[in-house]
Each structure stands twice: as structure tokens, then as C-alpha cells.
N, C-alpha and C. Protein backbone atom coordinates (compact mmCIF):
# COMPACT_ATOMS: atom_id res chain seq x y z
N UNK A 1 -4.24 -5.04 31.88
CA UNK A 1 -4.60 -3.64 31.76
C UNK A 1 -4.52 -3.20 30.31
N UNK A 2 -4.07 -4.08 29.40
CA UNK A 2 -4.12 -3.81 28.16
C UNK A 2 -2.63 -3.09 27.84
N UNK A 3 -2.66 -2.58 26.45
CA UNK A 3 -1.77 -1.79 26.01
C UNK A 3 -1.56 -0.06 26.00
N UNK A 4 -2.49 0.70 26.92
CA UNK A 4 -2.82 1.83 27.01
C UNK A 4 -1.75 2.68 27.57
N UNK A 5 -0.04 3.11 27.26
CA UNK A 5 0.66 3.51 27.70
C UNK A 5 0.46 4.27 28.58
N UNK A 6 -0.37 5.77 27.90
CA UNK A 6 -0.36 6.70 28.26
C UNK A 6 -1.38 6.92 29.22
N UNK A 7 -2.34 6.04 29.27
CA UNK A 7 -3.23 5.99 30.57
C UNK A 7 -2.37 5.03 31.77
N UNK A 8 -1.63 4.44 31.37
CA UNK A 8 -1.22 3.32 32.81
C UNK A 8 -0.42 4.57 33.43
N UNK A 9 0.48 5.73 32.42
CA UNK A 9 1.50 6.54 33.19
C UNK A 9 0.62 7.27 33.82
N UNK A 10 -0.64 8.16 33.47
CA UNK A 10 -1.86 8.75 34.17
C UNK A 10 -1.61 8.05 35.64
N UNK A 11 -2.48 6.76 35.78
CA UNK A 11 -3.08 6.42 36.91
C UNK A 11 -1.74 6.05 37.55
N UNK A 12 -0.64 5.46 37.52
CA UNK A 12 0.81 5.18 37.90
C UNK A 12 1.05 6.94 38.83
N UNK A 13 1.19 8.33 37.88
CA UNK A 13 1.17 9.55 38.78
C UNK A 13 0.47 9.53 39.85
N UNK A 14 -1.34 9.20 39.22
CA UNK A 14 -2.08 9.57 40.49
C UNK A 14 -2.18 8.85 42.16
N UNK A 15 -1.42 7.70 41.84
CA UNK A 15 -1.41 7.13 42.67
C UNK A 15 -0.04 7.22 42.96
N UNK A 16 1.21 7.36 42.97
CA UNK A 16 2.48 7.73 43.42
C UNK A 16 1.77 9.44 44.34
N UNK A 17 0.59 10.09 43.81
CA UNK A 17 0.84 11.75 44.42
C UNK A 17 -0.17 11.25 45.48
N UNK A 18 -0.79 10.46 45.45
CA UNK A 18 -1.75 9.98 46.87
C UNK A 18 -1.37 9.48 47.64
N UNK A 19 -0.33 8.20 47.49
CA UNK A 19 0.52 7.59 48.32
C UNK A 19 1.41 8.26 49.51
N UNK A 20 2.44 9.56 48.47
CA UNK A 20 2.80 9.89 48.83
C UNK A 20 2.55 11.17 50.11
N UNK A 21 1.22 11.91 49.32
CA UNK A 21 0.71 12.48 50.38
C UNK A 21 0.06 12.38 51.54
N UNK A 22 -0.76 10.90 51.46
CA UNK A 22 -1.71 10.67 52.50
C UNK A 22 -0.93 9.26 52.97
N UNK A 23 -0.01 8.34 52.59
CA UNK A 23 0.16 7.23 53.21
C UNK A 23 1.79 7.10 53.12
N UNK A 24 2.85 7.96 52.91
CA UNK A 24 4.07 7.93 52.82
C UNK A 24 4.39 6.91 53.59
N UNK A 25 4.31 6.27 54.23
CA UNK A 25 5.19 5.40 54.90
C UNK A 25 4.87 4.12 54.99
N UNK A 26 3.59 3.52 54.40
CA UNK A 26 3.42 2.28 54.54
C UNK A 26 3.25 1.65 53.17
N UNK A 27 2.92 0.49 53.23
CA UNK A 27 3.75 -1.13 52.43
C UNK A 27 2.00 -0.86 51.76
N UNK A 28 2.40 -1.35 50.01
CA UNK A 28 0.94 -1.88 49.39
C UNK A 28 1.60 -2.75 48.70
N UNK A 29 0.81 -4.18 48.73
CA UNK A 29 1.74 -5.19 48.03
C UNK A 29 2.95 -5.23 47.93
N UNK A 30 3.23 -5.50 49.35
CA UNK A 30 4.74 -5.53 49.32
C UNK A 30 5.76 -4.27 48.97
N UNK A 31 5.12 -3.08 48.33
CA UNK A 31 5.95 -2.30 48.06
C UNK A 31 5.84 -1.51 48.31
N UNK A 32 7.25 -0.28 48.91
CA UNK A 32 7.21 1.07 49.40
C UNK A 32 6.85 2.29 48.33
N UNK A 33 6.85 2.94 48.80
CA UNK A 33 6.80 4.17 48.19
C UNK A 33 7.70 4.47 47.15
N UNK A 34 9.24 4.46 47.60
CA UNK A 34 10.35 4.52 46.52
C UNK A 34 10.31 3.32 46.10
N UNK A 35 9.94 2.24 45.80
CA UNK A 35 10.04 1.05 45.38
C UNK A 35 9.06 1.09 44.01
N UNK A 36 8.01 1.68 44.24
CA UNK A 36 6.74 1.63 43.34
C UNK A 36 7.76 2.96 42.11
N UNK A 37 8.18 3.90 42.85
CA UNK A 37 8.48 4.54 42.06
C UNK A 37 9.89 4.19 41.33
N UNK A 38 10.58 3.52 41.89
CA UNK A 38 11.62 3.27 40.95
C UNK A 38 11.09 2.00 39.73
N UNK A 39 9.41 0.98 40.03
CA UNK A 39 9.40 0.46 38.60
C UNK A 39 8.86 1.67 37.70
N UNK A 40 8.36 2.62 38.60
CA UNK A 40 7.24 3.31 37.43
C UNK A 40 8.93 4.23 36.66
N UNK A 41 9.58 4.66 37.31
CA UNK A 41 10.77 5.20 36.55
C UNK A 41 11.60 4.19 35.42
N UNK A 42 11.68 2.90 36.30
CA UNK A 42 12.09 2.11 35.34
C UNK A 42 10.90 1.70 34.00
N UNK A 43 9.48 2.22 33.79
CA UNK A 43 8.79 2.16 33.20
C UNK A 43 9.16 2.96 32.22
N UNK A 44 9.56 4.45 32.45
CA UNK A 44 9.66 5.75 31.78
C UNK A 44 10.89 5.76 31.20
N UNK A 45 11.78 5.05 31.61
CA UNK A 45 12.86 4.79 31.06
C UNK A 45 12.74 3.79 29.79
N UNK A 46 11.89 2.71 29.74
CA UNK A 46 11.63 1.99 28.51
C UNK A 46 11.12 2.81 27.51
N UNK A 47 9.94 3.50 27.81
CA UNK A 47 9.28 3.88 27.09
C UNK A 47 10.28 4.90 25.89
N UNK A 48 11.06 5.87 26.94
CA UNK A 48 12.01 6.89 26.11
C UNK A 48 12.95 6.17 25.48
N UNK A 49 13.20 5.07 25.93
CA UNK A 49 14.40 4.44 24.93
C UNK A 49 13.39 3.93 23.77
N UNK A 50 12.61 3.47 23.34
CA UNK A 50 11.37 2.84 22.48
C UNK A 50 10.89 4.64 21.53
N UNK A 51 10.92 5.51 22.23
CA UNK A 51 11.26 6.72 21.31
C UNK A 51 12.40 6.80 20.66
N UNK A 52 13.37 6.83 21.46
CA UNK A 52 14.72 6.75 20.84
C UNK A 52 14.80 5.81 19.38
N UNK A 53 14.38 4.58 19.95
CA UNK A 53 14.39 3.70 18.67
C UNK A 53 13.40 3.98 17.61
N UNK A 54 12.42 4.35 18.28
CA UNK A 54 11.51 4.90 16.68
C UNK A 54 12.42 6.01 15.78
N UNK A 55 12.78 6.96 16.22
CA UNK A 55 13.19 7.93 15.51
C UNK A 55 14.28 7.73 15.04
N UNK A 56 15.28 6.21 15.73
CA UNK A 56 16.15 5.76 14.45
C UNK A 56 15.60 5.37 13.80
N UNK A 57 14.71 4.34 13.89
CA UNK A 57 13.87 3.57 13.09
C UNK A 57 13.48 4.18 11.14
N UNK A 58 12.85 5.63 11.82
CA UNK A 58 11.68 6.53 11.08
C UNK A 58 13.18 7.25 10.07
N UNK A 59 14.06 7.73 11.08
CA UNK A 59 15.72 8.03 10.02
C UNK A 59 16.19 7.37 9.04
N UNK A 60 16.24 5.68 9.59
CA UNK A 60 17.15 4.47 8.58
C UNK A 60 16.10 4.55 7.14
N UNK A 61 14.48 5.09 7.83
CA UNK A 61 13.88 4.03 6.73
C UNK A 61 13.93 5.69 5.59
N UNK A 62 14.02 6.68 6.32
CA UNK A 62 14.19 7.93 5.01
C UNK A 62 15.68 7.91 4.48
N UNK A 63 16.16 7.02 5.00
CA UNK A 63 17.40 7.14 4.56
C UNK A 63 17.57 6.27 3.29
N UNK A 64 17.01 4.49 3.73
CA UNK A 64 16.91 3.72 3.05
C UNK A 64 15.80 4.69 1.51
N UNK A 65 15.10 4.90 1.68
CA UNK A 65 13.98 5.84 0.81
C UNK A 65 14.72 6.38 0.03
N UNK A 66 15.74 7.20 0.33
CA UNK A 66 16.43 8.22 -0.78
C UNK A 66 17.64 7.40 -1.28
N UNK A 67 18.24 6.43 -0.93
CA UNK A 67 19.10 5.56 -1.08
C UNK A 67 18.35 5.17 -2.16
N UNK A 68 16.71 4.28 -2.25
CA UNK A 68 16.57 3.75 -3.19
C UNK A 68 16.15 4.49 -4.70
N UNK A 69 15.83 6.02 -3.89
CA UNK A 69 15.38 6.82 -5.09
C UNK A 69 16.64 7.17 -5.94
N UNK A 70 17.77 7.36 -5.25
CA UNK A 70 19.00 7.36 -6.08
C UNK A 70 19.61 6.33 -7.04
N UNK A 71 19.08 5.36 -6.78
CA UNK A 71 19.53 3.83 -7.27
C UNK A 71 18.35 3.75 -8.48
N UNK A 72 17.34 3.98 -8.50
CA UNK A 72 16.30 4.29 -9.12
C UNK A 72 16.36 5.36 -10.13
N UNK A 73 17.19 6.36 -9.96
CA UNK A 73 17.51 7.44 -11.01
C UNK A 73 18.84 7.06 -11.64
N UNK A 74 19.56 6.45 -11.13
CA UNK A 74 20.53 5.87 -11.44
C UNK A 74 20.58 4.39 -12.55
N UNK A 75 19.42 3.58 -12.24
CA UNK A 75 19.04 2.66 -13.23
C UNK A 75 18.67 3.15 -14.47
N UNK A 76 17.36 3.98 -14.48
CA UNK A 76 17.03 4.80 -15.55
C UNK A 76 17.89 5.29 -16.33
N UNK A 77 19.16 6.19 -15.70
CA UNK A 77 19.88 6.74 -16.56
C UNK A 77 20.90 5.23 -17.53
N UNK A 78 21.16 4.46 -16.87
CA UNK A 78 21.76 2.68 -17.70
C UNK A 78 20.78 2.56 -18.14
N UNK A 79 19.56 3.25 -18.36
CA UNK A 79 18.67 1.95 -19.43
C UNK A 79 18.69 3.29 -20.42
N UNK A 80 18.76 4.72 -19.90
CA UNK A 80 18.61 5.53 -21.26
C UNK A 80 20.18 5.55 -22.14
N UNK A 81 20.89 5.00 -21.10
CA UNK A 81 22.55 5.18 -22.01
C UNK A 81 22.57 3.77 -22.98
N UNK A 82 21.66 3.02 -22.22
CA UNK A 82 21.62 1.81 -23.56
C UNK A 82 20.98 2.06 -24.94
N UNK A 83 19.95 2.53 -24.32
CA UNK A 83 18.51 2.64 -25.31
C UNK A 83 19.79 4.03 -26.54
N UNK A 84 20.24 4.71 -25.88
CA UNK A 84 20.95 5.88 -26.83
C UNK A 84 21.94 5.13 -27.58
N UNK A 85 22.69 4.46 -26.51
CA UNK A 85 24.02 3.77 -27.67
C UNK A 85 23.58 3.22 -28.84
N UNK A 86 23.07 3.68 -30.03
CA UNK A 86 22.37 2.78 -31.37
C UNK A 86 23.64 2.22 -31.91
N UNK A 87 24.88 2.35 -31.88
CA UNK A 87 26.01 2.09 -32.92
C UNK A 87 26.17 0.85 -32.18
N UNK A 88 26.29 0.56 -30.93
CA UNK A 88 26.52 -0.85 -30.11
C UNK A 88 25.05 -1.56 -29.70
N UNK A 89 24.34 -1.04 -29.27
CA UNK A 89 23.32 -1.65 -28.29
C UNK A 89 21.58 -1.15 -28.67
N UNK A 90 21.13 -0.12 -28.37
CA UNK A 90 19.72 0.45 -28.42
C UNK A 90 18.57 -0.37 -28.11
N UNK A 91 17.81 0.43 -28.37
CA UNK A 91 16.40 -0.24 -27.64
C UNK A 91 15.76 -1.19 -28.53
N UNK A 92 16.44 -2.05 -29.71
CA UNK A 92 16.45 -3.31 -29.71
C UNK A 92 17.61 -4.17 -29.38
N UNK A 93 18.33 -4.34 -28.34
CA UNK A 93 19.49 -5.02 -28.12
C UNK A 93 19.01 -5.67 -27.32
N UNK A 94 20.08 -7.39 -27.01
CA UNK A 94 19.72 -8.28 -26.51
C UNK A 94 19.76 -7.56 -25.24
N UNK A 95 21.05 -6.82 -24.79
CA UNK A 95 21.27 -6.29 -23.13
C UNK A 95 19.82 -5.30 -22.91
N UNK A 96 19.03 -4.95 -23.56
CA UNK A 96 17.73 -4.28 -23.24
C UNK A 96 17.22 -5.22 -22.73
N UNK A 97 17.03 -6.48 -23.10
CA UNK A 97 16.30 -7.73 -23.17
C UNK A 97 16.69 -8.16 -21.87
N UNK A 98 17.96 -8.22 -21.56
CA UNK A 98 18.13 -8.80 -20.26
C UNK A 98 18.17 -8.26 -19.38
N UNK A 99 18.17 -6.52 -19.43
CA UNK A 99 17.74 -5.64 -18.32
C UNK A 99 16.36 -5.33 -17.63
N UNK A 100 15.71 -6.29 -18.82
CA UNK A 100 14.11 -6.89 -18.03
C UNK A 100 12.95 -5.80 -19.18
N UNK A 101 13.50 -5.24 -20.08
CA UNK A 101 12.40 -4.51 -20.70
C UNK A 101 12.23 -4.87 -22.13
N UNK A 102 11.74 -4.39 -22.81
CA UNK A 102 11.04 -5.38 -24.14
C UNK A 102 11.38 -4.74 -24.69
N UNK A 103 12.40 -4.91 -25.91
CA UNK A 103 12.97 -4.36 -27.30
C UNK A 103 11.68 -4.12 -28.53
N UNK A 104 11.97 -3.21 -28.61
CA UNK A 104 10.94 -2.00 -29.49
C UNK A 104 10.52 -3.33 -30.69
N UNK A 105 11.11 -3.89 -31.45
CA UNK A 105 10.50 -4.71 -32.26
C UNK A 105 9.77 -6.28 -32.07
N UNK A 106 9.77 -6.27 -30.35
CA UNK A 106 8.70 -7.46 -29.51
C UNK A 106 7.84 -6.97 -29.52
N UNK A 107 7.58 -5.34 -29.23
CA UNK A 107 6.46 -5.06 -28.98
C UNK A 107 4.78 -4.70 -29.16
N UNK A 108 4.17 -5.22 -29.26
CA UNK A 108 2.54 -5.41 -29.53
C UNK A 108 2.19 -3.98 -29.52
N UNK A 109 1.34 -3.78 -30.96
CA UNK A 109 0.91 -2.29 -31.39
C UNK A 109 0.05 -1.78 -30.59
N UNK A 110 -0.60 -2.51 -29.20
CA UNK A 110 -1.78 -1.71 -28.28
C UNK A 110 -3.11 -1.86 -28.98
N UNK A 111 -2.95 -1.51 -30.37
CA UNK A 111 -4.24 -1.76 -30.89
C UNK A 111 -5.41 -2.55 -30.83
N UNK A 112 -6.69 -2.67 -30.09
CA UNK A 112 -7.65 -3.51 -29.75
C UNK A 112 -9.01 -3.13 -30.46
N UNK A 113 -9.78 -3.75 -31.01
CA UNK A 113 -10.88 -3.83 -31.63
C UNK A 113 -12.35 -4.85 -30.96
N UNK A 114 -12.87 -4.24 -30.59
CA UNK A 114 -13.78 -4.78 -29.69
C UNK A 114 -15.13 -5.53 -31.09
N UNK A 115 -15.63 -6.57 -30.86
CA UNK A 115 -16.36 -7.34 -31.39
C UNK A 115 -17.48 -6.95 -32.16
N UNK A 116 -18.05 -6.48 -33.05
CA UNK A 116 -19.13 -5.96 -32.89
C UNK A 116 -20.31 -6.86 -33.59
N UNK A 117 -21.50 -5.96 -33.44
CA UNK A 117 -22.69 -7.19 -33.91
C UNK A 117 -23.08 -6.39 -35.01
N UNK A 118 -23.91 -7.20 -36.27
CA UNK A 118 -24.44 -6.45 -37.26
C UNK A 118 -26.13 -7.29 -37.38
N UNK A 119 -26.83 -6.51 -37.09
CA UNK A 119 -28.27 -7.11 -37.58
C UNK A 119 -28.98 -6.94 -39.31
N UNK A 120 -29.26 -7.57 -39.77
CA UNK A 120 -29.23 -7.37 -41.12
C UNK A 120 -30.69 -7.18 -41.13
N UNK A 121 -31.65 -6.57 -41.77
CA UNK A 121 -32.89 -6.99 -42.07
C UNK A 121 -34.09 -8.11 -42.08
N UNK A 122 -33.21 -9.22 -43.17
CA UNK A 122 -33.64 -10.38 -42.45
C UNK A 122 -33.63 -11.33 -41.19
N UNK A 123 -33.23 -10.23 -40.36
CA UNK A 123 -33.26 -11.18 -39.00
C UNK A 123 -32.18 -12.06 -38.82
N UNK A 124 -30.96 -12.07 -39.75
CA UNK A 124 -29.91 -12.20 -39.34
C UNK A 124 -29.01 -11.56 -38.73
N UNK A 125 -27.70 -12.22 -37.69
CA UNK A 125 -26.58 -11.67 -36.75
C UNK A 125 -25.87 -12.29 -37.81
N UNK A 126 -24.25 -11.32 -38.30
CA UNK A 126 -23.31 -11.45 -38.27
C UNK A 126 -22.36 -10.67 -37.62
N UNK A 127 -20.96 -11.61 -37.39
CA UNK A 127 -19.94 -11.06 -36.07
C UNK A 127 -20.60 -11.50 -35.09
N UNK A 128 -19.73 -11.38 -33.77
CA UNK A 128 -19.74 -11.47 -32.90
C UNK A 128 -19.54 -10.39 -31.43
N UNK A 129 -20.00 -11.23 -30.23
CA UNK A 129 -20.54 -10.18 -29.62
C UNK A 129 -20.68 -10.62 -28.01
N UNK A 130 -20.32 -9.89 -27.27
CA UNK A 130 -20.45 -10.65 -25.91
C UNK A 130 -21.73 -10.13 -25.22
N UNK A 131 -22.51 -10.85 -24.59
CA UNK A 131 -23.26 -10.30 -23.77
C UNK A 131 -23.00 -9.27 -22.63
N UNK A 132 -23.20 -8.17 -22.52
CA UNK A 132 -22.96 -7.51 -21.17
C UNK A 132 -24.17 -7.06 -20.47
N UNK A 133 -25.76 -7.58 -20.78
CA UNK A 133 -26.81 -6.93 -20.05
C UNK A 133 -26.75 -7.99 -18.60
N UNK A 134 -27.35 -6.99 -17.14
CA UNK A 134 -27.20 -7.93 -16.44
C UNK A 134 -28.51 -9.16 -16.37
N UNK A 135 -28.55 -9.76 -15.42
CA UNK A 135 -30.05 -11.01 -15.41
C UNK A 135 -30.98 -9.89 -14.89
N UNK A 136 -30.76 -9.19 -14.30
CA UNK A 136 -31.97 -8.39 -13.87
C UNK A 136 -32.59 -7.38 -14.92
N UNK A 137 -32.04 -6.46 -15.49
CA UNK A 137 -32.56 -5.85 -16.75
C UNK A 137 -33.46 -6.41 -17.95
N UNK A 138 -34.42 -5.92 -18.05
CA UNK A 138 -35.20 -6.44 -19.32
C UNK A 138 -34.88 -5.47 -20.48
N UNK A 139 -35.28 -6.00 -21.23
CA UNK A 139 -35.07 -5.33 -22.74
C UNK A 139 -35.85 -5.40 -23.75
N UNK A 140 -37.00 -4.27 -24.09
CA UNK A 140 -37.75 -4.06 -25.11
C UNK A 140 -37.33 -4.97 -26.06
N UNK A 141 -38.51 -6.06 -26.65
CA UNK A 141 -37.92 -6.29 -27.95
C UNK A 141 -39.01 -5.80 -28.70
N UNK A 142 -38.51 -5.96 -30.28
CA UNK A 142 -39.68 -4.85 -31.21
C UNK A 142 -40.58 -6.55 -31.68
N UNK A 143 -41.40 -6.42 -32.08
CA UNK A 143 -41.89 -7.25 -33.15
C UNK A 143 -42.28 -6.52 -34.65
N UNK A 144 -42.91 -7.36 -35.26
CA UNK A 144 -43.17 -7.04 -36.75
C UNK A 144 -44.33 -6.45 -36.65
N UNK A 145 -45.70 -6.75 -35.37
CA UNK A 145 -47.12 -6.56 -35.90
C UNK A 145 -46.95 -5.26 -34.79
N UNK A 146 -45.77 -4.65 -34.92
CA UNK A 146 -46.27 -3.08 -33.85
C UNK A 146 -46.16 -3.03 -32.59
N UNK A 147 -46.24 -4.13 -31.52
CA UNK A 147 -46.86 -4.32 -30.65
C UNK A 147 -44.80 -5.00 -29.53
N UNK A 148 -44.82 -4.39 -28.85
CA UNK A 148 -43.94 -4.31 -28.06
C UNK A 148 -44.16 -5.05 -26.77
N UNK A 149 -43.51 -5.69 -26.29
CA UNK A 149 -43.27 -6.98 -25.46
C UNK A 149 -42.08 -6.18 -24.34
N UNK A 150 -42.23 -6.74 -23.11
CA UNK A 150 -41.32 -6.46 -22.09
C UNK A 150 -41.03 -7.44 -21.52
């Protein structure tokens, strides 16, 4: 019947309120009336305990959450009491280094310069230059006698 909780409890009612009204007293597969209804109760009983556990569940994990956000504000503040201590330690000290972050004089200026091309008159390239047109795009080239090519 699949996984459809809330439809099995549907058709589980409609058939406990039919049973009961039109056939109270006799056997379907073996089972009575209070019989059917004590699995479907013992059904309703899983289900609310499986709530129960979600909403510990959904608690531990906001709990765990602010636990880690505290531990997390709490690291920060050891890496700014290092980075401040300059007379012992600061943000070139080896203990920066081993707290997993890169001491101010490792670090690479960011600065990037992208390649460029120079066409000279005579039909020379100097520098360099990556291609980025795709295979499908064409590209005007000029010629000398006027006359343009595609």
C-alpha cells in the first residue's frame, strides 16, 4: 500500500465506521471488530510516538545549532586574542599558523593581471593571450584591399 500514512489512517476509519455499523459482529480475515481496531490503535500509537521523536529530534538538532554557533563565536574571539597579543604572538605567529590560518607575511597580494595581446601594424602579435571565442562564432576579419571576409 505504499508509504501513504495519512491515507491508510483515512481508509483504516472508513472501514472501522462501516464495519461497525452495518456488520458489528462478524469475522473479516480472521479478525473482529475490536481486534482490527486495537492494530489500527496500535497503529496510532506508533505514529504519535514517531512525532514525539521528531520534535526531540528537530530540539537536539537547534540545540546542537546554537551549541555550535557559540563554539564558533568563541573560536573567533582565540583567534582575535591571538591576532591582538603583538608583544607574544599576532597575526604573524607560528600559533596563528597552527590554528589553521595564514600569517599576514605568507600571504599572496590578490593581485592578478590578465594576459593581454598587442597587434602592431606590421602584422605582428606580441604577449600573450588565450582564446575565448566559441567554435560556433565567426569573426570579421579585415583585409588590406577593403574587402571583408566572414
Amino acid at each position: 500500500m505504499g508509504n501513504n500514512h495519512k491515507q491508510t489512517k483515512t481508509r483504516a476509519n472508513a472501514i472501522v465506521t462501516a464495519w461497525g455499523s452495518l456488520a458489528k459482529d462478524d469475522l473479516f480475515a480472521g479478525y473482529t471488530l475490536a481486534q482490527f481496531q486495537q492494530l489500527q490503535a496500535d497503529a496510532q500509537g506508533k505514529s504519535d510516538a514517531l512525532k514525539s521523536l521528531d520534535a526531540g529530534y528537530t530540539d537536539a538538532m537547534m540545540q546542537r545549532d546554537a551549541a555550535h554557533d557559540t563554539l564558533n563565536t568563541a573560536m573567533l574571539n582565540v583567534v582575535d586574542g591571538v591576532k591582538g597579543n603583538t608583544a607574544k604572538y599576532g597575526a604573524n605567529s607560528s600559533l596563528y599558523k597552527a590554528m589553521g590560518y595564514v600569517p599576514r607575511d605568507e600571504r599572496a597580494s590578490g593581485l592578478t593581471r590578465k594576459a593581454s595581446t598587442t597587434v602592431s601594424t606590421g602584422g605582428t602579435t606580441t604577449g600573450t593571450a588565450k582564446a575565448t571565442a566559441s567554435p560556433a562564432a565567426t569573426v570579421p576579419t579585415a583585409t588590406t584591399s577593403g574587402s571583408v571576409k566572414n
